[in-house]
C-alpha atoms as a PDB file:
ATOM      1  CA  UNK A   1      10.202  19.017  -0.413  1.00  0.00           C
ATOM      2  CA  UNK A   2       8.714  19.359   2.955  1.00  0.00           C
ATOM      3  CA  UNK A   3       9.712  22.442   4.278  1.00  0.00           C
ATOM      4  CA  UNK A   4       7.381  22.359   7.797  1.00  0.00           C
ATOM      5  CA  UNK A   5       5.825  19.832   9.978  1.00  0.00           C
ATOM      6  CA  UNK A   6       2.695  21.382  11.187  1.00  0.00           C
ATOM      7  CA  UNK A   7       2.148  19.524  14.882  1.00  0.00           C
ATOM      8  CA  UNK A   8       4.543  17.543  17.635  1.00  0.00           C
ATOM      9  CA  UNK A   9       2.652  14.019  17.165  1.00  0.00           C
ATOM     10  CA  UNK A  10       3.647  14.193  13.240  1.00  0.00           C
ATOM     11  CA  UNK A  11       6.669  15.517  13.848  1.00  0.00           C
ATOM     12  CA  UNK A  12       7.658  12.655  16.625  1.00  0.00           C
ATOM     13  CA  UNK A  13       6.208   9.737  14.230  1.00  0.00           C
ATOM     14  CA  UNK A  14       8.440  11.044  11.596  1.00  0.00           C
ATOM     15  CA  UNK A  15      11.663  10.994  13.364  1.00  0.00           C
ATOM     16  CA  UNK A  16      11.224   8.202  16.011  1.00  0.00           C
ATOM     17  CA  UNK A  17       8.970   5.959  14.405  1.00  0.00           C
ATOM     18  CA  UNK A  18       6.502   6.084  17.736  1.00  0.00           C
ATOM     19  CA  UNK A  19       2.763   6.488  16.444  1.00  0.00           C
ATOM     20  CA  UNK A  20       0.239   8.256  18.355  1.00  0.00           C
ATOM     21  CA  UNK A  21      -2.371   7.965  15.476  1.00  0.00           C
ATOM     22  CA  UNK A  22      -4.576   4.775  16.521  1.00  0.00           C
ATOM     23  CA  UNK A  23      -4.784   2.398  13.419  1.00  0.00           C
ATOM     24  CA  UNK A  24      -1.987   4.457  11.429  1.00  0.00           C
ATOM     25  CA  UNK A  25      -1.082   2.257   8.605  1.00  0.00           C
ATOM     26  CA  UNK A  26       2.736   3.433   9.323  1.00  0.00           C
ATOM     27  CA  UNK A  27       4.487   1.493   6.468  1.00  0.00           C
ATOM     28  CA  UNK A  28       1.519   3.699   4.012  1.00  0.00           C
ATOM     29  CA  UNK A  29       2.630   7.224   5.748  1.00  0.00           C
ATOM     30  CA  UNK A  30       6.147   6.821   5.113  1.00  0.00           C
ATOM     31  CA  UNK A  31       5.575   6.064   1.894  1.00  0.00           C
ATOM     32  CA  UNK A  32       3.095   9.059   1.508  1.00  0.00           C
ATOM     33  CA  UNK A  33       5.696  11.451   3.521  1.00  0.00           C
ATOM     34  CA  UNK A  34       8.581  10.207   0.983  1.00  0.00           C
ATOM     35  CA  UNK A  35       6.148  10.702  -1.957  1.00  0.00           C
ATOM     36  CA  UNK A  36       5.172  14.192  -0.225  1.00  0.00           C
ATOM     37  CA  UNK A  37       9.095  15.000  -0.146  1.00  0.00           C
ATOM     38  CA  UNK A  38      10.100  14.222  -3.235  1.00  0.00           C
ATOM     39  CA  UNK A  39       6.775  16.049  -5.259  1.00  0.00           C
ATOM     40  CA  UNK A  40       7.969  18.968  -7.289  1.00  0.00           C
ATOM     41  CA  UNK A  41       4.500  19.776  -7.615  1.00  0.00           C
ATOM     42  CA  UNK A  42       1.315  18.996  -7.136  1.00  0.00           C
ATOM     43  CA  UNK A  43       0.498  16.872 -10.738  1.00  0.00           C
ATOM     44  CA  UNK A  44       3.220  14.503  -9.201  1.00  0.00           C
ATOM     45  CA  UNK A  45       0.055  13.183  -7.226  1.00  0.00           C
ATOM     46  CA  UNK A  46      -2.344  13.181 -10.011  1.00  0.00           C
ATOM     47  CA  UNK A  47      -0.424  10.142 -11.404  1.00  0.00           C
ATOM     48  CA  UNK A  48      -1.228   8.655  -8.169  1.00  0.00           C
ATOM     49  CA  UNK A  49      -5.083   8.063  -8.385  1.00  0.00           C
ATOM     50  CA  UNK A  50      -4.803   5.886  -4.848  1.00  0.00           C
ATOM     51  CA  UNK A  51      -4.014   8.585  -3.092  1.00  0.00           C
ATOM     52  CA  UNK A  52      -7.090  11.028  -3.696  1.00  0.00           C
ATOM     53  CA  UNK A  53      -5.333  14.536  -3.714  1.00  0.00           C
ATOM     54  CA  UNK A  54      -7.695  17.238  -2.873  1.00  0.00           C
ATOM     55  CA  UNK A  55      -7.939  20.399  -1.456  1.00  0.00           C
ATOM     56  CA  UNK A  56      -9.696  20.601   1.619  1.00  0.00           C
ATOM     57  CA  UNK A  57     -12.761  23.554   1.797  1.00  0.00           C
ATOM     58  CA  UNK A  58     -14.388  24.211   4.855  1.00  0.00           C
ATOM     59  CA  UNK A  59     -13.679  24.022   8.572  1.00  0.00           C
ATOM     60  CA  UNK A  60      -9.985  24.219  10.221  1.00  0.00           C
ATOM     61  CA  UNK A  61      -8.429  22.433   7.354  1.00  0.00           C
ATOM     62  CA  UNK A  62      -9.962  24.627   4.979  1.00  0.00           C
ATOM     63  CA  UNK A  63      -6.854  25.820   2.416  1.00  0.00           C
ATOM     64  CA  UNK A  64      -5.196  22.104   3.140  1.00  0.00           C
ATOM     65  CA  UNK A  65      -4.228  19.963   0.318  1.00  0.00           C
ATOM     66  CA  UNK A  66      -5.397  15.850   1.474  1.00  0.00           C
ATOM     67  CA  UNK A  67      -3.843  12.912   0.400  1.00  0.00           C
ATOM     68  CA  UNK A  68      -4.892   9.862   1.936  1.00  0.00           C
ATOM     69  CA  UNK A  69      -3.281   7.145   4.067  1.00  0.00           C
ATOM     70  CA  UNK A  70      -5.546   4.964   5.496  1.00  0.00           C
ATOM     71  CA  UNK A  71      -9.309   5.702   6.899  1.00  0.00           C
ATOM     72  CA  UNK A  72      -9.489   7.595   8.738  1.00  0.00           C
ATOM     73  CA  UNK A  73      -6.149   9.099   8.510  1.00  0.00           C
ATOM     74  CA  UNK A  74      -4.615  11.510   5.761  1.00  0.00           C
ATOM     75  CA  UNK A  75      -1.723  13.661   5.004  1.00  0.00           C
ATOM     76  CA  UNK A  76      -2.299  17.369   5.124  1.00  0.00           C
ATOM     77  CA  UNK A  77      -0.207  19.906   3.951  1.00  0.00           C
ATOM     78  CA  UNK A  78      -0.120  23.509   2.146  1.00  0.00           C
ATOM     79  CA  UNK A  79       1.774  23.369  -0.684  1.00  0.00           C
ATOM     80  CA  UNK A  80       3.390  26.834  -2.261  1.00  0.00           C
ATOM     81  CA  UNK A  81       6.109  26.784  -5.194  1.00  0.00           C
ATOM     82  CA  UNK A  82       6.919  23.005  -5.438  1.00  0.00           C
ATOM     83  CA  UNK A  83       7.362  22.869  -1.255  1.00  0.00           C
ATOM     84  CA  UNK A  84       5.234  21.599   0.860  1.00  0.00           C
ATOM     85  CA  UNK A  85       4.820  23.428   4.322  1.00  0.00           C
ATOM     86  CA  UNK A  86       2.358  22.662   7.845  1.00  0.00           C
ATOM     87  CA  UNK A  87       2.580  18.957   7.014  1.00  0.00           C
ATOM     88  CA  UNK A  88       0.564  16.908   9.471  1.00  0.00           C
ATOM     89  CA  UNK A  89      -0.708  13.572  10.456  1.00  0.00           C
ATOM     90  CA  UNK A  90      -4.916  14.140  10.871  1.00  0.00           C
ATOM     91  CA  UNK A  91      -8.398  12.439  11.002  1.00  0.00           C
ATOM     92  CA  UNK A  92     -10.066  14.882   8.918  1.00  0.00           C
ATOM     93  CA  UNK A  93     -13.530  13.338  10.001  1.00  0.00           C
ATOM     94  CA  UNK A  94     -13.271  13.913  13.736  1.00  0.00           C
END
C-alpha cells in the first residue's frame, strides 16, 4: 500500500488528474500507482517483466526502487515491510 507521496506534482496528478510531467503516459501511471498500491511485496512486480523493477544505485535516487511508465518517466518509491513510502513521479535521466 502506498503509505507516502514523496513530492506536490505527484501528489496533485494523483488526486486531480492535472499532469505536470510533459509526455506522462497518464492512463500507464495510474495503472502503475494502482499496481504500486495493491503490491504486498516486491515479487508482485517480478511477474510484471514490462515494468523493469529495479533498485536505483547512485545519485539522489540512490536507495529508490524504479518501475517504469513511459520514457522518460518512472515510478519511484522505497518500499519497507509490504508498504511503499516517498512515492514519486520522476525523469530519472535528467
Amino acid at each position: 500500500m502506498i503509505k507516502s507521496i514523496w513530492d506536490s506534482p505527484t501528489r496533485q496528478f494523483i488526486q486531480t488528474g492535472k499532469c505536470k510531467f510533459s509526455g506522462l503516459d497518464t492512463e500507464l501511471a495510474y495503472q502503475r500507482l494502482n499496481e504500486l498500491n495493491a503490491a504486498t511485496d516486491l515479487a508482485s512486480f517480478g511477474k510484471l517483466n514490462s515494468v523493469h523493477l529495479h533498485k536505483l544505485t547512485h545519485g539522489r535516487a540512490k536507495g529508490f526502487w524504479s518501475i517504469d511508465i513511459n520514457d522518460p518517466w518512472r515510478l519511484l518509491f522505497k518500499f519497507k515491510r509490504g508498504d511503499a513510502y516517498e512515492v514519486h513521479i520522476a525523469d530519472t535521466h535528467d
